[in-house]
N, C-alpha and C. Protein backbone atom coordinates (compact mmCIF):
# COMPACT_ATOMS: atom_id res chain seq x y z
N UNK A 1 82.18 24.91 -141.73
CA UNK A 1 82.27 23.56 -141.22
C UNK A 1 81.06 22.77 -141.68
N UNK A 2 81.25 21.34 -141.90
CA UNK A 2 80.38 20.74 -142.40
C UNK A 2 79.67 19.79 -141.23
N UNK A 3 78.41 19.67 -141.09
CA UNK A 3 77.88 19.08 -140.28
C UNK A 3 76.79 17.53 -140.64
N UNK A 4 77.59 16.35 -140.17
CA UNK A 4 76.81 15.23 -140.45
C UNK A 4 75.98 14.83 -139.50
N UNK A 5 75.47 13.97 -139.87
CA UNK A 5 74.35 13.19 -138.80
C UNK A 5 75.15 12.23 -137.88
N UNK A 6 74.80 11.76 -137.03
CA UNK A 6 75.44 10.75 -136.11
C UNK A 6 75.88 9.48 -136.82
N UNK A 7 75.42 8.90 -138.16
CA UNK A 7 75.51 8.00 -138.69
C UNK A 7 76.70 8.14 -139.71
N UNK A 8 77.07 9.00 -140.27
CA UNK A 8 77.84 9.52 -140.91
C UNK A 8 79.53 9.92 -140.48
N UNK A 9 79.01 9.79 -138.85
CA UNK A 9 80.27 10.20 -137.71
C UNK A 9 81.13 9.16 -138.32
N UNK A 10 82.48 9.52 -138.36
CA UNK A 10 84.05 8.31 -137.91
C UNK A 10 84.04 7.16 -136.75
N UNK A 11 82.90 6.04 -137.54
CA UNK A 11 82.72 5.42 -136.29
C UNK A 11 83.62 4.27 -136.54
N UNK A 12 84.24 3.54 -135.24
CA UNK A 12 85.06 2.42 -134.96
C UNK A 12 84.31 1.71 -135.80
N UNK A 13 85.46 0.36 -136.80
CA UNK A 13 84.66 -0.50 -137.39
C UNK A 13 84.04 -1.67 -136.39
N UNK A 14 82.75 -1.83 -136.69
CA UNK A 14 82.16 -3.12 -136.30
C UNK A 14 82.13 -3.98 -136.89
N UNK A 15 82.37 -5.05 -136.76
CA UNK A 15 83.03 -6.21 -137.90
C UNK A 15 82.02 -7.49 -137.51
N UNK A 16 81.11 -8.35 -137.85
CA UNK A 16 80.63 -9.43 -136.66
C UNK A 16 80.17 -10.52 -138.09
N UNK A 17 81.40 -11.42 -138.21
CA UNK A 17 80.86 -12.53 -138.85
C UNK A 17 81.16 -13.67 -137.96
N UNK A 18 79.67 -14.62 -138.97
CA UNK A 18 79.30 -15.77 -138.37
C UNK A 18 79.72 -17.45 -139.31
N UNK A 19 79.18 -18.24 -138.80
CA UNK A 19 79.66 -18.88 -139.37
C UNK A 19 81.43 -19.94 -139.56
N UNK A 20 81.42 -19.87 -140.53
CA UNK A 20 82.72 -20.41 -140.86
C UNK A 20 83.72 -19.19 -140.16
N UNK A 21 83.68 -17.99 -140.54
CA UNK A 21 84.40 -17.18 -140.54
C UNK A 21 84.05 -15.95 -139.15
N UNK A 22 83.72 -16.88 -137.82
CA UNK A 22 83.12 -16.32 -137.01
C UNK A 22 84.15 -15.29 -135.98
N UNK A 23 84.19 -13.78 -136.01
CA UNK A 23 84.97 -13.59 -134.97
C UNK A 23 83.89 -12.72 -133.72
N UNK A 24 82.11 -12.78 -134.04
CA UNK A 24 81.71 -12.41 -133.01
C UNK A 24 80.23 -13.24 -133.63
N UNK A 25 79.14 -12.96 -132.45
CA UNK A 25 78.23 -13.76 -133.40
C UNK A 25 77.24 -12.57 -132.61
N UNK A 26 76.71 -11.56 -133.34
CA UNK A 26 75.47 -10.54 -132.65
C UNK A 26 74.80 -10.62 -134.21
N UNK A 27 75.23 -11.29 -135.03
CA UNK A 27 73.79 -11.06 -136.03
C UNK A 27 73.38 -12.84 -136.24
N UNK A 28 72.67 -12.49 -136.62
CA UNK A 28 71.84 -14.30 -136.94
C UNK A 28 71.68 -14.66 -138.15
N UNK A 29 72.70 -15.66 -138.66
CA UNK A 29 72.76 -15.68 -139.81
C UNK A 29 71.51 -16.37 -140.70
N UNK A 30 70.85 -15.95 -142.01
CA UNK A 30 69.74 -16.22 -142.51
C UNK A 30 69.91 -15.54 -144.04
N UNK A 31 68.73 -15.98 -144.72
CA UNK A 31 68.87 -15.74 -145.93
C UNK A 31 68.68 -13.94 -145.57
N UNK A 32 69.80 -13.39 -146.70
CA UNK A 32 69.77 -11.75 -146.93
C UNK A 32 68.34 -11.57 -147.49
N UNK A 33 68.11 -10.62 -147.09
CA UNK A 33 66.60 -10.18 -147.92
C UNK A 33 66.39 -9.28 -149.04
N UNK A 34 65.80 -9.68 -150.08
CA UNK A 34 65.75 -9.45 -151.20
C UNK A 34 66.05 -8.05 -151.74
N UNK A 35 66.52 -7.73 -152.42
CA UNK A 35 67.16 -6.24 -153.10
C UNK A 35 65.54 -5.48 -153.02
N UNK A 36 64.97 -4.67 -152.83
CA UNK A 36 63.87 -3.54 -152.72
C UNK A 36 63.33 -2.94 -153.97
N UNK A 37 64.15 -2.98 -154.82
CA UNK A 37 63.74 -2.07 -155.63
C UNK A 37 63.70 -2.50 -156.91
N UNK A 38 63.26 -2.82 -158.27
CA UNK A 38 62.87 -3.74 -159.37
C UNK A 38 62.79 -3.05 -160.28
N UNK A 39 62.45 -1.51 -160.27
CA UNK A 39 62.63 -0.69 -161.62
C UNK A 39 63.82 -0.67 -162.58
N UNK A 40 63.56 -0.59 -163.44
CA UNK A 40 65.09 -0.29 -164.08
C UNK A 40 65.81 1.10 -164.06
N UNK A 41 64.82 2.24 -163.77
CA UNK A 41 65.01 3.46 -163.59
C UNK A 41 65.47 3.56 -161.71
N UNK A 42 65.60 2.81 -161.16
CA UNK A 42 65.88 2.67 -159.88
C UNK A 42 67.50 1.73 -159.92
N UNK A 43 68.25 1.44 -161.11
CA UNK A 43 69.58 0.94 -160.89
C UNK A 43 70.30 1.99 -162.10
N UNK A 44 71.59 1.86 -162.09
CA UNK A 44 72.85 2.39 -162.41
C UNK A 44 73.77 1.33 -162.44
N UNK A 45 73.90 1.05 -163.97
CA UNK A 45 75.00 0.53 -164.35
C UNK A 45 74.91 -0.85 -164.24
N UNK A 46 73.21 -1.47 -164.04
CA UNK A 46 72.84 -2.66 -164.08
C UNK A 46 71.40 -2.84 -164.47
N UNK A 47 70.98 -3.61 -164.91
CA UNK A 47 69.39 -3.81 -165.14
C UNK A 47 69.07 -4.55 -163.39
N UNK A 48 68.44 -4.17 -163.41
CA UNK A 48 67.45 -4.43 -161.75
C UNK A 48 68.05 -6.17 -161.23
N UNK A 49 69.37 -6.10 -160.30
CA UNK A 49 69.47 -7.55 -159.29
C UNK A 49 68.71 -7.93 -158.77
N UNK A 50 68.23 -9.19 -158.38
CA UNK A 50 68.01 -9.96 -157.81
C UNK A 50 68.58 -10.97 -156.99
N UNK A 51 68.60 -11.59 -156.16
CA UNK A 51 69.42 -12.21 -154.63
C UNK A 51 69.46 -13.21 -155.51
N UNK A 52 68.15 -14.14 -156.20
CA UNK A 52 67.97 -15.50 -157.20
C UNK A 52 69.15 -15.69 -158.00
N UNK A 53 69.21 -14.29 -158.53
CA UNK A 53 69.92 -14.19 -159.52
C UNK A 53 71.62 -13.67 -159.64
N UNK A 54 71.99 -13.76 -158.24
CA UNK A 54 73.18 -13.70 -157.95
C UNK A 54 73.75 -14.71 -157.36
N UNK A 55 72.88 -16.40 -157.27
CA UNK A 55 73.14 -17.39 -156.46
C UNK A 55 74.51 -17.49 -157.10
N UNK A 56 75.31 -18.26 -156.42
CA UNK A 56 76.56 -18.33 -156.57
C UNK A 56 77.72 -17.74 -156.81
N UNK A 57 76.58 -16.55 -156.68
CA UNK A 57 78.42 -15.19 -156.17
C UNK A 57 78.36 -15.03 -154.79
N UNK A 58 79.54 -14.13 -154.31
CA UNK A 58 79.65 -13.79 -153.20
C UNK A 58 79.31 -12.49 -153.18
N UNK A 59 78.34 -11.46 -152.70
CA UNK A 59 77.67 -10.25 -152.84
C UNK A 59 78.59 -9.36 -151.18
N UNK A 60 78.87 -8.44 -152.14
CA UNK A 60 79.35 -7.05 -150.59
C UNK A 60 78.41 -6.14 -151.04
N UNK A 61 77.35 -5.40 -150.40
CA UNK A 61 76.45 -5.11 -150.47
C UNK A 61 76.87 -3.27 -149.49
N UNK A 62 77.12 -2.35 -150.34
CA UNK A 62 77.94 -1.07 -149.49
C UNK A 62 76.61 -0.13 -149.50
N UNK A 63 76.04 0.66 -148.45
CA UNK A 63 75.37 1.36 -148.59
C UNK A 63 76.04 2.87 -148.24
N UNK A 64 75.84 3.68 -149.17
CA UNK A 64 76.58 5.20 -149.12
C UNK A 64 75.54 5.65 -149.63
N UNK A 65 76.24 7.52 -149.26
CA UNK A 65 75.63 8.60 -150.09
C UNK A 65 76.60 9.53 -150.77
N UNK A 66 76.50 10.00 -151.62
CA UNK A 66 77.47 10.74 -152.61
C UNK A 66 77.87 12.52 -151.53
N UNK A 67 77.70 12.56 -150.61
CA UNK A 67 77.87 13.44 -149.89
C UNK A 67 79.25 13.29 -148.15
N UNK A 68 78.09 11.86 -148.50
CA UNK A 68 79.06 11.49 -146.76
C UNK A 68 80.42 11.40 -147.26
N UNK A 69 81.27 11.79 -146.25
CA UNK A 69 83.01 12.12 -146.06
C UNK A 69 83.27 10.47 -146.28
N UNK A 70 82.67 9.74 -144.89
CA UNK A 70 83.61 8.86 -145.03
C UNK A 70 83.10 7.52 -146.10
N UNK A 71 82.20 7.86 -146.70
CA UNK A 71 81.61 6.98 -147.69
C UNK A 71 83.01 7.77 -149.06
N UNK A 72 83.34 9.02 -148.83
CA UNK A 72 83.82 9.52 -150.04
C UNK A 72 85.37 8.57 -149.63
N UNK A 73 85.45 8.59 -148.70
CA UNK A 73 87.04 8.07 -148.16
C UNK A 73 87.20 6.53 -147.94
N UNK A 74 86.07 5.89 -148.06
CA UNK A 74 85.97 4.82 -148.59
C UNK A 74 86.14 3.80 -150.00
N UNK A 75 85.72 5.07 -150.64
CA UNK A 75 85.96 4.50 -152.44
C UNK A 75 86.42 3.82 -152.36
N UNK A 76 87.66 4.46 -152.54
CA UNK A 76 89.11 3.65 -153.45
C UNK A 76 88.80 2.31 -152.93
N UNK A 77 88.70 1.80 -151.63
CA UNK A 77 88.72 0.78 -151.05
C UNK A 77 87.64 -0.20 -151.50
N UNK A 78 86.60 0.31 -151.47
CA UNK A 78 85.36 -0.60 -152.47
C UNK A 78 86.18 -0.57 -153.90
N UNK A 79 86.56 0.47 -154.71
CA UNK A 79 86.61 0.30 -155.97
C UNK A 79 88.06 -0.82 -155.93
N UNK A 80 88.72 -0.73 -154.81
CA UNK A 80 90.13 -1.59 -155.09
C UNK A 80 89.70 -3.65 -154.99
N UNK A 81 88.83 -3.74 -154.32
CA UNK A 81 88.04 -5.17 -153.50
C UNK A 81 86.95 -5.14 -154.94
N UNK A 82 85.92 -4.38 -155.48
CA UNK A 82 85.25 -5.16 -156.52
C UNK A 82 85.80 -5.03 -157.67
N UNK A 83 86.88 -4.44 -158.15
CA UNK A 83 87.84 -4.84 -159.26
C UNK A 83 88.71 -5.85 -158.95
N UNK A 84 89.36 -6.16 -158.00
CA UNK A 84 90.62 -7.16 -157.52
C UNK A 84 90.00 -8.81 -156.97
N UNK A 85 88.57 -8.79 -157.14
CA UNK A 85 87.69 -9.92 -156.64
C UNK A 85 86.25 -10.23 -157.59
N UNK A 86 86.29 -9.34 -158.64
CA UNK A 86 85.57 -10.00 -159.48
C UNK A 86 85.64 -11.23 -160.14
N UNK A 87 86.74 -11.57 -160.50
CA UNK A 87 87.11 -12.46 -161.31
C UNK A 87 86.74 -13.70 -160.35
N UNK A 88 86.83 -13.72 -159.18
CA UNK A 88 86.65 -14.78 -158.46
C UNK A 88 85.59 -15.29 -157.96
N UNK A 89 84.62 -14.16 -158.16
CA UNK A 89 83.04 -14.63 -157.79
C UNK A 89 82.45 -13.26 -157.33
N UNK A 90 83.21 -12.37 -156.67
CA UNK A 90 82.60 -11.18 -155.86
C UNK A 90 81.89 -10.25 -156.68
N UNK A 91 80.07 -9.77 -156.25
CA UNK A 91 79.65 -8.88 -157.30
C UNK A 91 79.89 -7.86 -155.98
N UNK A 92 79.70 -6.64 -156.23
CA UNK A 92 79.44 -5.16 -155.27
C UNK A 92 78.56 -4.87 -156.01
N UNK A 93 77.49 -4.57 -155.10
CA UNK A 93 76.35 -3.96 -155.22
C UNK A 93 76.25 -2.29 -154.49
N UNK A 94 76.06 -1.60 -154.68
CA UNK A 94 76.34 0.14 -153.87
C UNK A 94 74.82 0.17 -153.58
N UNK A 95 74.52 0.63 -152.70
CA UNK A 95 73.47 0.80 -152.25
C UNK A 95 73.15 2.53 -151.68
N UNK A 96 72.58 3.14 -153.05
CA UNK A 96 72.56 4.27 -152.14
C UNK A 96 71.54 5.22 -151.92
N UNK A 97 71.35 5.54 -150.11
CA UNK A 97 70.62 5.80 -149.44
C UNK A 97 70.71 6.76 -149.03
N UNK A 98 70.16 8.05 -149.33
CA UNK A 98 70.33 9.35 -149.06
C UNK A 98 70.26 9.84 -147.81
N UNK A 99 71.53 10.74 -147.00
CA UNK A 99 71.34 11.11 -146.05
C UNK A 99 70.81 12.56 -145.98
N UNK A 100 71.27 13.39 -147.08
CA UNK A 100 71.01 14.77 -146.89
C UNK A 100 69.97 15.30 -148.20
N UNK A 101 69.56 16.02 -148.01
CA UNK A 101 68.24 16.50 -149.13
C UNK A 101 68.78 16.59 -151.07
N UNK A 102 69.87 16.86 -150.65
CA UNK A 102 70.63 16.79 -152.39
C UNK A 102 70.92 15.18 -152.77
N UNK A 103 70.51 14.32 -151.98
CA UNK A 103 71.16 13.23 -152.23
C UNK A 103 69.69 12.54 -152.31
N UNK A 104 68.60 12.90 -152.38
CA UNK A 104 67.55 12.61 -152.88
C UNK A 104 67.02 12.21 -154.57
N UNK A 105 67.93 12.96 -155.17
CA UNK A 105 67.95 13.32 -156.36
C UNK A 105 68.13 12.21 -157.41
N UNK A 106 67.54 11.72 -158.32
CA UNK A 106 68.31 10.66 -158.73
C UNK A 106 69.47 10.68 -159.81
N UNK A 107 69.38 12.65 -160.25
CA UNK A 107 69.95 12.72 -161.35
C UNK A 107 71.41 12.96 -160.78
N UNK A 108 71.28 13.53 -159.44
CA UNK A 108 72.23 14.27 -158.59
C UNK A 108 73.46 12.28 -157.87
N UNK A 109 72.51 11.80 -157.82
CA UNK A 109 73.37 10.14 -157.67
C UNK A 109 73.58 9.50 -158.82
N UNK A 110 73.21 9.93 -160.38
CA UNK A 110 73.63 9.84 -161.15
C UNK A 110 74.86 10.38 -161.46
N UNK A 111 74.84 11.44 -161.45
CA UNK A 111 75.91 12.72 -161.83
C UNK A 111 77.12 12.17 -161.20
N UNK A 112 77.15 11.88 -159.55
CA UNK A 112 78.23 11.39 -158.49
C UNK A 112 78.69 10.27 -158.86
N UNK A 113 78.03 9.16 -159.38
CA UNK A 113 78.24 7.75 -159.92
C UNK A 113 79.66 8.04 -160.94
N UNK A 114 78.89 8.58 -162.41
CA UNK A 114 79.85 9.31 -163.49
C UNK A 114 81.03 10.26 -162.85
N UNK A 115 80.90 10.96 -161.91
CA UNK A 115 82.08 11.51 -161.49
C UNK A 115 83.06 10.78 -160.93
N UNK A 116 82.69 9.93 -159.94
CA UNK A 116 83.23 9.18 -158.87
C UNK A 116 83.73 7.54 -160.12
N UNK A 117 83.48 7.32 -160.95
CA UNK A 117 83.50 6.12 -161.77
C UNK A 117 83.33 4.85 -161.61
N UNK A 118 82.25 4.87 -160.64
CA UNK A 118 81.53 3.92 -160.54
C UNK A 118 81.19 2.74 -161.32
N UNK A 119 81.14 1.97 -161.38
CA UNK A 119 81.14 0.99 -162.50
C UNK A 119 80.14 0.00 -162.12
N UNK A 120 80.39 -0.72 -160.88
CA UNK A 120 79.19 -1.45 -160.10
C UNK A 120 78.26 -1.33 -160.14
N UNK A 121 76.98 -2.09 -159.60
CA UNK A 121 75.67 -1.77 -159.93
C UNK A 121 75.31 -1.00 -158.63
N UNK A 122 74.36 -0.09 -158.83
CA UNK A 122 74.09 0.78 -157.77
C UNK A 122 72.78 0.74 -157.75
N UNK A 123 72.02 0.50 -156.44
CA UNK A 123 70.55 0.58 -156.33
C UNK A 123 70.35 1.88 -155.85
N UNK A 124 69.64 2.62 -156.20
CA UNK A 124 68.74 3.65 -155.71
C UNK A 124 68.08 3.73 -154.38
N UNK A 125 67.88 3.66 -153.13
CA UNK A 125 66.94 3.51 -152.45
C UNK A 125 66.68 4.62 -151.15
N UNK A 126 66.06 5.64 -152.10
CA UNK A 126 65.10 6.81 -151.92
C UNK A 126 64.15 6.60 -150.71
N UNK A 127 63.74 5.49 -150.80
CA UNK A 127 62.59 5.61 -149.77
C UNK A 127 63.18 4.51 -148.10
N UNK A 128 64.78 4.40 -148.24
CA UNK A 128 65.03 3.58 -147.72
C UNK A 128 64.67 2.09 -147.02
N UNK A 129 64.02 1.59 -147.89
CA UNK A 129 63.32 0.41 -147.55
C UNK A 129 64.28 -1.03 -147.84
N UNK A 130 65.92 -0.96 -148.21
CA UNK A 130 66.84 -1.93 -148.10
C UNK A 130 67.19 -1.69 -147.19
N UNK A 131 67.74 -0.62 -146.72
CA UNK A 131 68.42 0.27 -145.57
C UNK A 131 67.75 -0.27 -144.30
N UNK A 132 66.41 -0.47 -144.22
CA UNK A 132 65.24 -0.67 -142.92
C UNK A 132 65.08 -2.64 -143.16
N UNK A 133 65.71 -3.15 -144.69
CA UNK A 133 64.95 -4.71 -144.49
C UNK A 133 66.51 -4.98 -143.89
N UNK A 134 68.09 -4.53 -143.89
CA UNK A 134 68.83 -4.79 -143.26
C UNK A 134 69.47 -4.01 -142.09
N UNK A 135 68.26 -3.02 -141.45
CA UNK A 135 68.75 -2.88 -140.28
C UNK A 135 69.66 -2.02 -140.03
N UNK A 136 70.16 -1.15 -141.50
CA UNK A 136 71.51 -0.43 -141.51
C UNK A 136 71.22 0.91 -140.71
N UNK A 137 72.26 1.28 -139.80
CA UNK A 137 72.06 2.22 -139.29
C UNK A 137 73.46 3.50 -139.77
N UNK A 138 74.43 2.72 -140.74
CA UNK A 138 75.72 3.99 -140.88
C UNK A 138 75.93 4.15 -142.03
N UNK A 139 76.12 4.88 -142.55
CA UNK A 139 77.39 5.12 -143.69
C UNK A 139 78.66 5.67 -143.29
N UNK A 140 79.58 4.73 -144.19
CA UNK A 140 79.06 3.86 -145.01
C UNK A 140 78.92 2.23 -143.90
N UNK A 141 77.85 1.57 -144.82
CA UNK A 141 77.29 0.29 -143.81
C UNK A 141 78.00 -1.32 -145.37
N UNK A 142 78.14 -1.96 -144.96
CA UNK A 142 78.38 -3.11 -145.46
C UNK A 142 78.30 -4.39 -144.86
N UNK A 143 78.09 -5.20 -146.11
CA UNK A 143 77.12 -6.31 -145.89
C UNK A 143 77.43 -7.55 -146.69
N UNK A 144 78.18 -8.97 -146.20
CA UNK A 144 78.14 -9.50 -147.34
C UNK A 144 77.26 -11.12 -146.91
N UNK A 145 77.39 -11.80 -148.21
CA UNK A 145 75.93 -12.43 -148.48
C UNK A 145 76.94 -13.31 -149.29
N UNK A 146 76.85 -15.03 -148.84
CA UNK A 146 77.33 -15.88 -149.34
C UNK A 146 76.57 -16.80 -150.66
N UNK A 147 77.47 -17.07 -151.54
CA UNK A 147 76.95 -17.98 -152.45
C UNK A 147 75.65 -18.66 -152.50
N UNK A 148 75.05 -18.71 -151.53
CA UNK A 148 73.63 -19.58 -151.09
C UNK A 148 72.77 -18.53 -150.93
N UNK A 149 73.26 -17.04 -150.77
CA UNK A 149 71.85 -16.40 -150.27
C UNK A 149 71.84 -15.93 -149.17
N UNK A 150 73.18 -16.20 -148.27
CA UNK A 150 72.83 -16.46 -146.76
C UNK A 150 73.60 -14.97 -146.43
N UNK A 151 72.98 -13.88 -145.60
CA UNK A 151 73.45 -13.12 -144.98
C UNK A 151 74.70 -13.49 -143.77
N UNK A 152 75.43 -13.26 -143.96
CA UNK A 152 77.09 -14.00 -143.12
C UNK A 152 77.78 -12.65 -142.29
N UNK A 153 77.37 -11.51 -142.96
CA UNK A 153 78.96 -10.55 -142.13
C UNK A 153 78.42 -9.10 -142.50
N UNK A 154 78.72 -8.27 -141.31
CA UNK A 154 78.72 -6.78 -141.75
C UNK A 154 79.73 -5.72 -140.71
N UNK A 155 79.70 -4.67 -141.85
CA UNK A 155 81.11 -3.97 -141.15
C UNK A 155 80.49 -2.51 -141.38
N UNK A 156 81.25 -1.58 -140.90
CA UNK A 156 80.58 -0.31 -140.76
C UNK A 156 81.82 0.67 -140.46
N UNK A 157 81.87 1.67 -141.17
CA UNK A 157 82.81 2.89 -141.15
C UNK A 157 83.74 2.55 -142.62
N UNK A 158 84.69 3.66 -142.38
CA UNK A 158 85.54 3.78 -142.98
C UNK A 158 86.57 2.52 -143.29
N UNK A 159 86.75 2.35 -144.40
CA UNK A 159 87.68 0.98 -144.63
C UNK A 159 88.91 1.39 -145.73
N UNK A 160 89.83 1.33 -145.56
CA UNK A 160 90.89 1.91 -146.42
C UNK A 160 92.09 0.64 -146.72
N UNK A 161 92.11 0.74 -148.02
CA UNK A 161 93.21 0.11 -148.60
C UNK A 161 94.43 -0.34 -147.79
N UNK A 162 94.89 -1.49 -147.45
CA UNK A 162 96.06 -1.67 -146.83
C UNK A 162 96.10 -1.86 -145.17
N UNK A 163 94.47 -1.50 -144.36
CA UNK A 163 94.49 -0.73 -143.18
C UNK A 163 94.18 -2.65 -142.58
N UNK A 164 94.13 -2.45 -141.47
CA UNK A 164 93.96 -3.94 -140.73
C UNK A 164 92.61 -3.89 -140.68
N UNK A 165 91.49 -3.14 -140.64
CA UNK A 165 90.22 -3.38 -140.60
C UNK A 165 89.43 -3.71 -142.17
N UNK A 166 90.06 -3.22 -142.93
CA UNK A 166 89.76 -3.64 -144.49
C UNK A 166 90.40 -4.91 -144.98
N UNK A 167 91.84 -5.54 -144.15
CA UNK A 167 92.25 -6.93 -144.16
C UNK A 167 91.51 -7.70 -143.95
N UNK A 168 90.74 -7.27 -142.57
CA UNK A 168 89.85 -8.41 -141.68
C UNK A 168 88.35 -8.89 -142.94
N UNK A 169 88.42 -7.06 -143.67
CA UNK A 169 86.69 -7.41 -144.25
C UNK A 169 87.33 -8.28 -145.79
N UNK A 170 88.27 -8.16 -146.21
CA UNK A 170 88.94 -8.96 -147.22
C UNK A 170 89.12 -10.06 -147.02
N UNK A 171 89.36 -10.84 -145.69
CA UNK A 171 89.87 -12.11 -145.60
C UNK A 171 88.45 -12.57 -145.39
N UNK A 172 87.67 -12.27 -144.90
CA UNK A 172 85.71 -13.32 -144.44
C UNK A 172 85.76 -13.23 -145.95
N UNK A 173 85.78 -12.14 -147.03
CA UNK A 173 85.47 -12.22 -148.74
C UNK A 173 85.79 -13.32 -149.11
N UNK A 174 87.17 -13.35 -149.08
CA UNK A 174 88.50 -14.81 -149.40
C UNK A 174 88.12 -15.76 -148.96
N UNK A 175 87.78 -15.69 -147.64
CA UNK A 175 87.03 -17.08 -147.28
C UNK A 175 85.79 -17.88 -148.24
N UNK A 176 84.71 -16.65 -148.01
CA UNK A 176 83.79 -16.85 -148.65
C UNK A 176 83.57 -17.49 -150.34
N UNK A 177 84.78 -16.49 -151.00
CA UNK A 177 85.35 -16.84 -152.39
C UNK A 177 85.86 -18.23 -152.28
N UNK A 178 86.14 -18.54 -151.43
CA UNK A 178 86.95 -20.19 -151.61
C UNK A 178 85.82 -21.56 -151.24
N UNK A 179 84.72 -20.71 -150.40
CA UNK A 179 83.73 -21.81 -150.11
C UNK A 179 82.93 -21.93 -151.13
N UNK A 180 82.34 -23.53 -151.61
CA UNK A 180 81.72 -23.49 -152.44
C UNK A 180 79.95 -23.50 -152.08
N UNK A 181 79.43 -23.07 -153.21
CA UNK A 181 78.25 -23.33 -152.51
C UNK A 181 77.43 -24.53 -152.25
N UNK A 182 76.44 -24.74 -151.60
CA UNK A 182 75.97 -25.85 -150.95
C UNK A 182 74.99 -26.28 -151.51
């Protein structure tokens, strides 16, 4: 039997956007805070993002580990939303934050990237210091960040293709995709 951390558990999605697209309001909406990490040896499948430098996309911001279940049972669902919403403005950023000692590794979140076919840009963050500037407490944790910069919405658990809780995190996107920026 495999044993996760409490964060890792099958937890109910928490869903809480603000704003335009408000269906709870427990976070305070403000500029997202800046990506952590600037090396180039610290991204996958991108030269080092910047928040500046994503003005006028709409950013979903997924933090996983190449180990957790429901980060693995999540994929498809990230990979189905940043292929099916690129074209429209949406970047995905993967954010990943090691829960268990093999997932420390950078060659070992390399290796999972290439297996898993990852394509998105993936930050590294080893020392969890994105993980701590947004507060994330699950995997998988998500996060999205409007055209301006502005931290707007986050959701948490498992999200699957087709399911009503991956509708809900698709339609604040759609929204977001249709607002222009300010």
């Amino acid at each position: 039997m495999r044993w996760y951390t409490k964060a890792c558990l099958g937890l109910p999605l928490a869903l809480a956007l603000l704003g335009r697209t408000a269906l709870a309001a427990d976070m305070a909406q403000g500029p997202a805070p800046e990506f952590t990490h600037r090396a180039a040896d610290e991204w996958l499948n991108s030269p080092p993002l910047t928040l500046a430098g994503l003005r006028g996309k709409v950013v979903l911001v997924e933090f996983w580990a190449f180990d957790c279940a429901n980060c693995l049972h999540t994929h498809a669902w990230v990979e189905s939303v940043a292929h099916s919403k690129k074209a429209a403005g949406l970047v995905v950023v993967g954010v990943h934050t090691p829960e268990l000692p093999q997932e420390k590794s950078p060659a070992n979140v390399r290796a999972a990237v290439q297996r898993l076919g990852i394509d998105y840009p993936v930050m590294l963050d080893g020392d969890y210091s994105y993980w701590h500037a947004l507060d994330n407490h699950y995997w998988p944790g998500f996060y999205l960040i409007d055209r301006d910069g502005r931290l707007v919405a986050r959701a948490y658990g498992e999200l699957h293709v087709g399911e009503d809780n991956a509708r809900k995190v698709e339609g604040a996107i759609d929204r977001l995709l249709a607002a222009p920026a300010t």
